[in-house]
Protein backbone atom coordinates (compact mmCIF):
# COMPACT_ATOMS: atom_id res chain seq x y z
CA UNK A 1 -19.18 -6.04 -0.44
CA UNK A 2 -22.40 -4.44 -0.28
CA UNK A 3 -22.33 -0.42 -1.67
CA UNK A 4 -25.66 1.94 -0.38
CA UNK A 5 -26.73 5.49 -0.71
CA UNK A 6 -28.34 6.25 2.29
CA UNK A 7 -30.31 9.64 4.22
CA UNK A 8 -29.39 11.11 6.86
CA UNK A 9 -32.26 12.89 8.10
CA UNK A 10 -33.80 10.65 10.46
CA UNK A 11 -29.84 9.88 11.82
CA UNK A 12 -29.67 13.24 12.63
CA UNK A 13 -32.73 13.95 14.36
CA UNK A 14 -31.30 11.64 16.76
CA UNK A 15 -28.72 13.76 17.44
CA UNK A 16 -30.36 16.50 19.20
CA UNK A 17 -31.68 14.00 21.74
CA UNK A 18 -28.52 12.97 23.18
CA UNK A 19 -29.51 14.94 26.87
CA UNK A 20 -31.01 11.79 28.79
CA UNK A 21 -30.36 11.58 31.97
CA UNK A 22 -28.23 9.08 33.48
CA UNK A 23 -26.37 7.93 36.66
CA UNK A 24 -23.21 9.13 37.99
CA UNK A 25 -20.33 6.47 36.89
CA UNK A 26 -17.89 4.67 38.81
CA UNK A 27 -14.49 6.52 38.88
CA UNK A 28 -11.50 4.03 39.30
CA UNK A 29 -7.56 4.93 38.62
CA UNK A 30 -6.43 1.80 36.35
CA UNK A 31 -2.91 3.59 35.77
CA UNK A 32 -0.34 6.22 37.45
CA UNK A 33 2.60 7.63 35.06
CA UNK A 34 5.47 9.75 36.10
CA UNK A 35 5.07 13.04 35.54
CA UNK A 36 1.21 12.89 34.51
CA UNK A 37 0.29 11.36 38.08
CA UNK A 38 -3.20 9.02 37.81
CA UNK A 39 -4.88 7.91 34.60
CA UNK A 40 -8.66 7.17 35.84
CA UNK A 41 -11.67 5.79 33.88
CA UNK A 42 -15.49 6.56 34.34
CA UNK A 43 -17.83 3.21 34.16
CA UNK A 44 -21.31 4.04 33.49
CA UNK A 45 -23.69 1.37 34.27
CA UNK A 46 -26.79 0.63 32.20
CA UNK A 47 -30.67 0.23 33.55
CA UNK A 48 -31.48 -2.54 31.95
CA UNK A 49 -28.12 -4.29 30.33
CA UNK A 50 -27.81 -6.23 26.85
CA UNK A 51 -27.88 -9.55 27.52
CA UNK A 52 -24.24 -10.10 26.49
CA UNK A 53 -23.19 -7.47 28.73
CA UNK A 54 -21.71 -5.73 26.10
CA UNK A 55 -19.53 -2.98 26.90
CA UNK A 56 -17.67 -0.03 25.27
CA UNK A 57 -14.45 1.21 25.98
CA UNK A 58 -14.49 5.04 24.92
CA UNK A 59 -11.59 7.54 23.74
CA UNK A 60 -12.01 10.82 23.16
CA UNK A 61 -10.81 13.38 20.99
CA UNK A 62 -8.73 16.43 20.63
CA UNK A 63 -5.71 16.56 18.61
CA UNK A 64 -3.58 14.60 21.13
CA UNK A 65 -3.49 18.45 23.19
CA UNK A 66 -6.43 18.88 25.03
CA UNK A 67 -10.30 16.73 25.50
CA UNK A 68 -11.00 14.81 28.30
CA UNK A 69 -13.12 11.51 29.72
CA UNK A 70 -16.04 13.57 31.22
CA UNK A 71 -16.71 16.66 28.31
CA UNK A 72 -19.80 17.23 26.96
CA UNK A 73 -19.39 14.73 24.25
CA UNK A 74 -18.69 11.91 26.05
CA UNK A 75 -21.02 11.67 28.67
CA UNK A 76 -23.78 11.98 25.94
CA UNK A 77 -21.96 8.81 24.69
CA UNK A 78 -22.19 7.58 27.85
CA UNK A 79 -25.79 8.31 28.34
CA UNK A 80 -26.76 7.28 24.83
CA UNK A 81 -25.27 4.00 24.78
CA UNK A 82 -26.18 3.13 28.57
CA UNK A 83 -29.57 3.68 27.56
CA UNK A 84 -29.28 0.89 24.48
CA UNK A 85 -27.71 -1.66 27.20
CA UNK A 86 -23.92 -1.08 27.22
CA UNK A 87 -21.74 -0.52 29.89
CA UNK A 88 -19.90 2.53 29.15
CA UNK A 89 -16.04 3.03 29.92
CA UNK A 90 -14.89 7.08 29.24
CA UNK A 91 -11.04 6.39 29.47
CA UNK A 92 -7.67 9.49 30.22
CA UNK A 93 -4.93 8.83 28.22
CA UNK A 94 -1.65 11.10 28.22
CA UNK A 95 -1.90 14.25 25.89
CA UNK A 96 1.65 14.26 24.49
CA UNK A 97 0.08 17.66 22.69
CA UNK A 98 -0.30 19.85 25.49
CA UNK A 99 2.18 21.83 25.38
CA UNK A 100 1.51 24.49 22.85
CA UNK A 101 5.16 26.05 22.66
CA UNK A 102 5.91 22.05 21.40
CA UNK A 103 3.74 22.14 18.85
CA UNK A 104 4.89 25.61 17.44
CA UNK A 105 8.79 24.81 18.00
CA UNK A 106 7.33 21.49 15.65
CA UNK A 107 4.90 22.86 12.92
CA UNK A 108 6.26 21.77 9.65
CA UNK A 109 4.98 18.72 8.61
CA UNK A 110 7.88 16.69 9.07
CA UNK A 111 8.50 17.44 12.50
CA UNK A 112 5.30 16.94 13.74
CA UNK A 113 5.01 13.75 12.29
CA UNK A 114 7.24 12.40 15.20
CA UNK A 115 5.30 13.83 17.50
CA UNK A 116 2.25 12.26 16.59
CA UNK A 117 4.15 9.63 16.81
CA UNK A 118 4.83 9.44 20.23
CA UNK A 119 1.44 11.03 21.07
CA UNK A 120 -0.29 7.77 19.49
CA UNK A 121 2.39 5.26 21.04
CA UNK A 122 1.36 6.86 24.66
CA UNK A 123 -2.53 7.01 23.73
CA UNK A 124 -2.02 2.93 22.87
CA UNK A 125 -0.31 2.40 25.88
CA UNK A 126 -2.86 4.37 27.93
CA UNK A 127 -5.43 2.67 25.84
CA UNK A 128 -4.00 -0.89 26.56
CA UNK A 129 -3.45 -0.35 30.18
CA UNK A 130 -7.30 0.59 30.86
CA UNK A 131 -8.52 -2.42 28.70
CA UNK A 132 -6.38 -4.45 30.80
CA UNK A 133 -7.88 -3.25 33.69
CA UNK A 134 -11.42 -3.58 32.99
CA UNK A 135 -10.83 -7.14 31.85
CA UNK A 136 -9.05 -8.03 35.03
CA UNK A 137 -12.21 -6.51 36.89
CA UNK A 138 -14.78 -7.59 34.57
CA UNK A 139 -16.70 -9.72 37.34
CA UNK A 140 -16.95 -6.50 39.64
CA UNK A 141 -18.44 -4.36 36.82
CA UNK A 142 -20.96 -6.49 35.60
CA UNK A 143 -19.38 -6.81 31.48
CA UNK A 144 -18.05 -9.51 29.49
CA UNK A 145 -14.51 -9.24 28.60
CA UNK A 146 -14.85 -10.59 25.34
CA UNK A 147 -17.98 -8.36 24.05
CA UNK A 148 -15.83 -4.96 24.56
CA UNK A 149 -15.97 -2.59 22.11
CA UNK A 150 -13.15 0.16 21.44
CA UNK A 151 -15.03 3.65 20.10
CA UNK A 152 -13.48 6.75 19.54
CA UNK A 153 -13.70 10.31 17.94
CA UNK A 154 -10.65 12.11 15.90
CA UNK A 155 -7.72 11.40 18.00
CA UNK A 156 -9.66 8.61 20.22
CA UNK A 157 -10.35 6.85 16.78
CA UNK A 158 -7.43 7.06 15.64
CA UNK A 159 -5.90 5.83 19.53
CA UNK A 160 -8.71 3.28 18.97
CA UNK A 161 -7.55 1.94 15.20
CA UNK A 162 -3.93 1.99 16.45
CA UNK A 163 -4.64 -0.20 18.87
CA UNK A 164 -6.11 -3.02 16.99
CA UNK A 165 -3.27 -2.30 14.49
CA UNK A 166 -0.47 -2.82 17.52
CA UNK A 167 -2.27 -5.93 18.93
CA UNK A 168 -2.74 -7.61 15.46
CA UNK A 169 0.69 -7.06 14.76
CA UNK A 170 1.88 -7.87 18.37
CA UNK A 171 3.65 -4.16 18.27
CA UNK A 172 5.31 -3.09 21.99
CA UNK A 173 2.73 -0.48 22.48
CA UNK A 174 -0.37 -2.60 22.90
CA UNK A 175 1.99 -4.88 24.77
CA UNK A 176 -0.47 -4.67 27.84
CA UNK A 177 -3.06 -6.20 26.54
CA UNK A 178 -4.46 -9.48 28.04
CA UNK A 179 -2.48 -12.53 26.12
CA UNK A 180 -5.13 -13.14 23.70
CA UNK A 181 -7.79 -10.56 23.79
CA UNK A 182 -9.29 -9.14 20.98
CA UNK A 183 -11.55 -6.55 20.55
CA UNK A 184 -15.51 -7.80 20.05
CA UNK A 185 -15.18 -4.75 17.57
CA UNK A 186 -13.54 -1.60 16.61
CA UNK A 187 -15.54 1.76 16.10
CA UNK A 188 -13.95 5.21 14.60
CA UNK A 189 -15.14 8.06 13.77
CA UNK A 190 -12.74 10.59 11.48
CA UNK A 191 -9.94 8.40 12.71
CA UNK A 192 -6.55 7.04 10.62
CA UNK A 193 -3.65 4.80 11.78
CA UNK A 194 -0.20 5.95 11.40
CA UNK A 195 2.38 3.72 9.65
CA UNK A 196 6.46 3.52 9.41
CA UNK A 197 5.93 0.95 6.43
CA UNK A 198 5.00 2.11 2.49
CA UNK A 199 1.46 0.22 3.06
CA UNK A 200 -0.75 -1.26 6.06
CA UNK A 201 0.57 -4.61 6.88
CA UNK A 202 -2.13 -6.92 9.48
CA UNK A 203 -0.08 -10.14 10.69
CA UNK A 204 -3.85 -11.59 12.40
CA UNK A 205 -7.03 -10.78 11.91
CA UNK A 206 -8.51 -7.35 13.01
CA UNK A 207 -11.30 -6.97 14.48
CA UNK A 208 -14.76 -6.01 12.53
CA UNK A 209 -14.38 -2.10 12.02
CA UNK A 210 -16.89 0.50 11.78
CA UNK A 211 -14.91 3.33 9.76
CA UNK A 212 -17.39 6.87 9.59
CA UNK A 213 -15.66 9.63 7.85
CA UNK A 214 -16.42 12.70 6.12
CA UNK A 215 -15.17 12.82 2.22
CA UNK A 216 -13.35 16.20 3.18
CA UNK A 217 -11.93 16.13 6.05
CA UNK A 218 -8.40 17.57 6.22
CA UNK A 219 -7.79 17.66 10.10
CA UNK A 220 -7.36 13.42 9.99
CA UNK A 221 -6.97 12.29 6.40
CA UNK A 222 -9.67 10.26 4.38
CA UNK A 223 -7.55 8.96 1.99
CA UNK A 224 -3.71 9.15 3.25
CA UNK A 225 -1.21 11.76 4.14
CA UNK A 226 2.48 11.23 3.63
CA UNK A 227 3.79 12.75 6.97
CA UNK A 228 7.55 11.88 5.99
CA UNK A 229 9.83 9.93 3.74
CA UNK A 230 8.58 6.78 5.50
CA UNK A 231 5.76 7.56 7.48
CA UNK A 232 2.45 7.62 6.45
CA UNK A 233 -1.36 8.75 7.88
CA UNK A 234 -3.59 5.95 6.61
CA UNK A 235 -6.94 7.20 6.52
CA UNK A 236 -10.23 5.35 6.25
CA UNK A 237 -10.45 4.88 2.71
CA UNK A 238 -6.66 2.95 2.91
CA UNK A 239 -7.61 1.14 5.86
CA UNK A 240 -10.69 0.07 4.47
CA UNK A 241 -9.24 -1.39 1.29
CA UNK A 242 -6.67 -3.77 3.07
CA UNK A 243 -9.74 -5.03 4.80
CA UNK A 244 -11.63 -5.58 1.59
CA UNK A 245 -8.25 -6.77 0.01
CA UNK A 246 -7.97 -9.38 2.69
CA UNK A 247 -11.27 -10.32 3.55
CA UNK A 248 -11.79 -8.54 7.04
CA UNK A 249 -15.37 -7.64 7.86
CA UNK A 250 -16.31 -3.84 7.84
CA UNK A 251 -18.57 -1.19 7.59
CA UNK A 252 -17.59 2.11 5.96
CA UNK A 253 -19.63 4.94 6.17
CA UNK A 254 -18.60 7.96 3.90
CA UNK A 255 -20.26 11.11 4.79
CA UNK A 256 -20.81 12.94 1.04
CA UNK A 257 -19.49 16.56 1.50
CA UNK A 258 -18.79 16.96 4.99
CA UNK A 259 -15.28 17.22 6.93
CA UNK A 260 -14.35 16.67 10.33
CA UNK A 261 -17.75 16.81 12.07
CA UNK A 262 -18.32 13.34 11.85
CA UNK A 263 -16.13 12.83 14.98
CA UNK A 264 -18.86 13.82 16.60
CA UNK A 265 -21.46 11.75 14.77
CA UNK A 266 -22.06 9.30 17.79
CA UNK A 267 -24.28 9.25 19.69
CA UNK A 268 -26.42 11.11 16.22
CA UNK A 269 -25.48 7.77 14.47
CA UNK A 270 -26.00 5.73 17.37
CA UNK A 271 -28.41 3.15 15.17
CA UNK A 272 -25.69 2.47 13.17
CA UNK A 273 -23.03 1.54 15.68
CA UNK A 274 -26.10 -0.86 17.03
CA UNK A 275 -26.47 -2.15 14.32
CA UNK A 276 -23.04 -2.96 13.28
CA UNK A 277 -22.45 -4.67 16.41
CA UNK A 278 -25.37 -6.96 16.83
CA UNK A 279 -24.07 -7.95 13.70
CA UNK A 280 -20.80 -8.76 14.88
CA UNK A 281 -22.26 -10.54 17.97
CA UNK A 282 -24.06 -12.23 16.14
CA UNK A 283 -21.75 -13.67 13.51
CA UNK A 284 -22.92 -12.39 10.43
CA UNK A 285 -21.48 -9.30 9.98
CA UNK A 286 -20.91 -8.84 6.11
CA UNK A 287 -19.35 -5.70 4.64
CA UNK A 288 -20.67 -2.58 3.72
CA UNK A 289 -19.83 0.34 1.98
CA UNK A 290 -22.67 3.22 2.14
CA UNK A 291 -22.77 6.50 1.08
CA UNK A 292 -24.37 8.95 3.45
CA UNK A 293 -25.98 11.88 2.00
CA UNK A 294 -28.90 14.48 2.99
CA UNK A 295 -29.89 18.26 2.69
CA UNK A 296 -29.89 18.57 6.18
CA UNK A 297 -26.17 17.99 6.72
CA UNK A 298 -24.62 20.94 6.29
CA UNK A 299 -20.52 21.48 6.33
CA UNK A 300 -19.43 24.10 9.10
CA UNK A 301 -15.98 25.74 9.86
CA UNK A 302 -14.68 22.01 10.71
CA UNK A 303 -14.85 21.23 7.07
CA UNK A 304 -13.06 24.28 6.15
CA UNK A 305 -10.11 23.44 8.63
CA UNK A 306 -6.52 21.71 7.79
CA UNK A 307 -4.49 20.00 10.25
CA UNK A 308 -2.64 23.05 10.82
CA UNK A 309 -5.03 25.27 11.72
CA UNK A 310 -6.02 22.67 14.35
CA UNK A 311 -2.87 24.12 16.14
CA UNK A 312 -2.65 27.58 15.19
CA UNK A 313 -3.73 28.48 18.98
């Protein structure tokens, strides 16, 4: 495993020119529940597409209570990665969040560890049922079904990590995946997985994982957070050791200082997700564990935040 100190500066200079323009995307419903009515997806289609026809499958974030497929930081996703070839898929998924008065009846720790709970199994299901789709109309939208890539921010990574997790482990939430798919590659940003076991357990192979996370961010754990007597928050840094423990490719970027900002670090960091997957397609992704520092980046209130102040409203 390769270990780098890196600067932000030119990164984040990227960031402010997120505001392309782009086309209006496909809308297509891939999933109707009871009691939440239609699930739909947005497909934004590329000028001039990668020659794989690469394609990323987007989640966004929120806490699991409120974020959507079209906000502002997803369709500069959209436009940002459209413009470096992908096909772009913003995906709904069921906020089991939403209602506030939940949350509030549910505040201590170790009752709102079963709601995430069901909030992630719902977001993997969600998640599964709109890969599913796309795959089964691959043809139509002009992608590969094996180059897809699963992104997400905060609650979308961690939907996103979760499930990889469920389909390595052939787990009843990612049960509507195609029979043997797999991910081209996994991408989160401040994300975690959530865990009934004492330590992450992968029966197959994940796919190569792009962990970025800020070194103090207490909204979705770095490190780990015991939610109950058995369930645990694995963050980034625990994710990324089983993969080094086992020999699963990754890149980890730590972000030196800063909190839970960095689930909104793509498209500002949109080099390195290119990066990291023209690696992958092309076989020789190795990995690498970098340090990301720089005067520029400065904390805000996200890095002063705690999980629970994520719901005090």
């Amino acid at each position: 495993m390769t270990k780098k100190h890196l600067s932000l500066f030119l990164l984040l200079l990227l960031y402010g020119l997120s505001t392309m323009a782009q086309n209006s995307p496909e809308t297509h419903v891939f999933a109707t529940r009871e009691g939440w009515g239609d699930l739909r997806l947005d497909l934004y289609k590329p000028t001039n597409p990668r020659p794989d026809s690469a394609c990323v499958i987007a989640v966004f974030g929120g806490g699991f209570v409120n974020g959507s497929r079209y906000n502002d930081l997803q369709t500069r996703i959209a436009a940002t990665l459209t413009e470096r070839g992908f096909a772009v898929v913003n995906i709904d998924y069921r906020l089991g969040l939403k209602d506030s008065q939940m949350v509030a009846q549910n505040s201590s720790l170790f009752k709102l560890h079963g709601l995430f709970q069901y909030c992630i199994d719902i977001a993997v299901e969600d998640c599964s049922d709109a890969v599913a789709y796309v795959v089964a109309h691959a043809d139509q939208m002009g992608i590969s079904p094996r180059k897809m890539v699963l992104v997400g921010s905060s609650a979308g990574a961690i939907t996103v990590l979760q499930t990889d997790y469920c389909r390595a482990n052939s787990l009843p939430s990612a049960a509507t995946l195609p029979q043997g798919w797999k991910p081209l590659a996994v991408a989160s940003y401040a994300g975690a997985i959530q865990c009934g076991n004492s330590k992450l357990h992968y029966a197959t192979s994940p796919s190569p994982t792009l962990f970025c996370h800020g070194t103090k961010d207490k909204i979705v754990a770095y490190k780990k957070l015991q939610s109950s007597i058995s369930t645990s928050l694995f963050g980034s840094v625990k994710i990324a050791r089983e993969f080094e423990r086992k020999g699963y490719p990754y890149w980890f970027m730590r972000y030196e200082g800063i909190g839970h900002e960095v689930a909104s670090f793509l498209p500002g960091s949109v080099e390195i997700f290119c990066a990291f997957v023209d690696q992958v397609c092309a076989g020789k992704v190795k990995s690498l564990d970098a340090t990301l520092t720089d005067a520029f980046l400065v904390p805000t209130e996200w890095t002063k935040m705690n999980l629970f102040d994520l719901y005090k409203h």
